[in-house]
C-alpha atoms as a PDB file:
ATOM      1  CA  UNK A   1     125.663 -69.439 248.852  1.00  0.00           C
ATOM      2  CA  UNK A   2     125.129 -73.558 248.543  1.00  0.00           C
ATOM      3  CA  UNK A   3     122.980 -75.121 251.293  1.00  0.00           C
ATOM      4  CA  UNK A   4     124.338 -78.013 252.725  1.00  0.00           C
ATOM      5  CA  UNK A   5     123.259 -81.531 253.253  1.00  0.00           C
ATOM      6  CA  UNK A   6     123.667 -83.177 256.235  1.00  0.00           C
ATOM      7  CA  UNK A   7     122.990 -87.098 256.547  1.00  0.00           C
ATOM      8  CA  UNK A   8     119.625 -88.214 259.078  1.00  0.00           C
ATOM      9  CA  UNK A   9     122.646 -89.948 261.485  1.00  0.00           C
ATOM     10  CA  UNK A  10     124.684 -86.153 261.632  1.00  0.00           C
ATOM     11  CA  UNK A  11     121.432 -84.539 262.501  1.00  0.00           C
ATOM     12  CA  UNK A  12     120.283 -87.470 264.980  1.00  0.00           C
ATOM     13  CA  UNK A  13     123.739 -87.304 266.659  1.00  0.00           C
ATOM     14  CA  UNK A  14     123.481 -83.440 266.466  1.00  0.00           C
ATOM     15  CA  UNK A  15     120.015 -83.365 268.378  1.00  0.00           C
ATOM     16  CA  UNK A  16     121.503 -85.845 270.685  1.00  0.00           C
ATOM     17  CA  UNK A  17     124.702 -84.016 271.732  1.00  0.00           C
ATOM     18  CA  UNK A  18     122.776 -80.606 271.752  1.00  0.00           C
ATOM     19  CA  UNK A  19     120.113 -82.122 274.124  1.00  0.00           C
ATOM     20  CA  UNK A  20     122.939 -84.030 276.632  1.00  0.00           C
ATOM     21  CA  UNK A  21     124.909 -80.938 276.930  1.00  0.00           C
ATOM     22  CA  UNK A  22     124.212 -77.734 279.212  1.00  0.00           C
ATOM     23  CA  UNK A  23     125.497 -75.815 276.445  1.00  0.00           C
ATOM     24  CA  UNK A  24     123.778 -73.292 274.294  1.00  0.00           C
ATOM     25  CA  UNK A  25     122.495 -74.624 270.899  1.00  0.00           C
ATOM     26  CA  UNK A  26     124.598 -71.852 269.605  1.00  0.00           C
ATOM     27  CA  UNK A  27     127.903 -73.204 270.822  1.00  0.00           C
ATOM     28  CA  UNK A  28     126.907 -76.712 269.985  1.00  0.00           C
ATOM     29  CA  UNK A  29     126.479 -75.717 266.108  1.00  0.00           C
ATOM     30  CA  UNK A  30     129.539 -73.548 266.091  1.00  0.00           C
ATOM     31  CA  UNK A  31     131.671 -76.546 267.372  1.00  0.00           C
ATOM     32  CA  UNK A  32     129.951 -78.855 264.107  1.00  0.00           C
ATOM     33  CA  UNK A  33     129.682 -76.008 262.453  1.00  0.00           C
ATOM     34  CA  UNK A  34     126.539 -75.889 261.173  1.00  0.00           C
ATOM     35  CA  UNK A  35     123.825 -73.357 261.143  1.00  0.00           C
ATOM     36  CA  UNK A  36     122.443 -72.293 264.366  1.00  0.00           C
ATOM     37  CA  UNK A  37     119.211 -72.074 262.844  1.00  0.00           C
ATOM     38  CA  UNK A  38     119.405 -75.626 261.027  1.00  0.00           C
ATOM     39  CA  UNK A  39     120.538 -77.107 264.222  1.00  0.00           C
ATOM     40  CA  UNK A  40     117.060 -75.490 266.096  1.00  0.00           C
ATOM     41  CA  UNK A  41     115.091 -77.058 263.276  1.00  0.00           C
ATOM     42  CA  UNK A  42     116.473 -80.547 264.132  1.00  0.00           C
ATOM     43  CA  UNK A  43     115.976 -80.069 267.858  1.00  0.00           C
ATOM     44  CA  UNK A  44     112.238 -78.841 267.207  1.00  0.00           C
ATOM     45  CA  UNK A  45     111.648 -81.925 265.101  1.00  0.00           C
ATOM     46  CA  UNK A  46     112.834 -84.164 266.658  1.00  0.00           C
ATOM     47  CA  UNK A  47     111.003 -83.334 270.019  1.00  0.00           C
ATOM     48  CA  UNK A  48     107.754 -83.021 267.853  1.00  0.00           C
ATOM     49  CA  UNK A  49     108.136 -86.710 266.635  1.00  0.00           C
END
């Protein structure tokens, strides 16, 4: 299976939605569908910068 790429401004707005919302990180990368896991990743960077 292919990984996919994802552009910096998907991932910022991805971190950005999942961070607004009250919603699980899980739901949020279902609805974009993207990996849970990748989505985590982005979170966790992007608090660490």
């Amino acid at each position: 299976m292919g990984t996919a790429q994802y552009s910096e401004e998907f991932k910022q707005d991805a971190v950005k939605l999942a961070d607004s919302t009250s919603r699980s990180i899980n739901s949020v990368a279902k609805d974009l569908g993207v990996n849970t896991d990748s989505l985590r990743q982005w979170v966790r960077a992007a608090e660490a910068a």
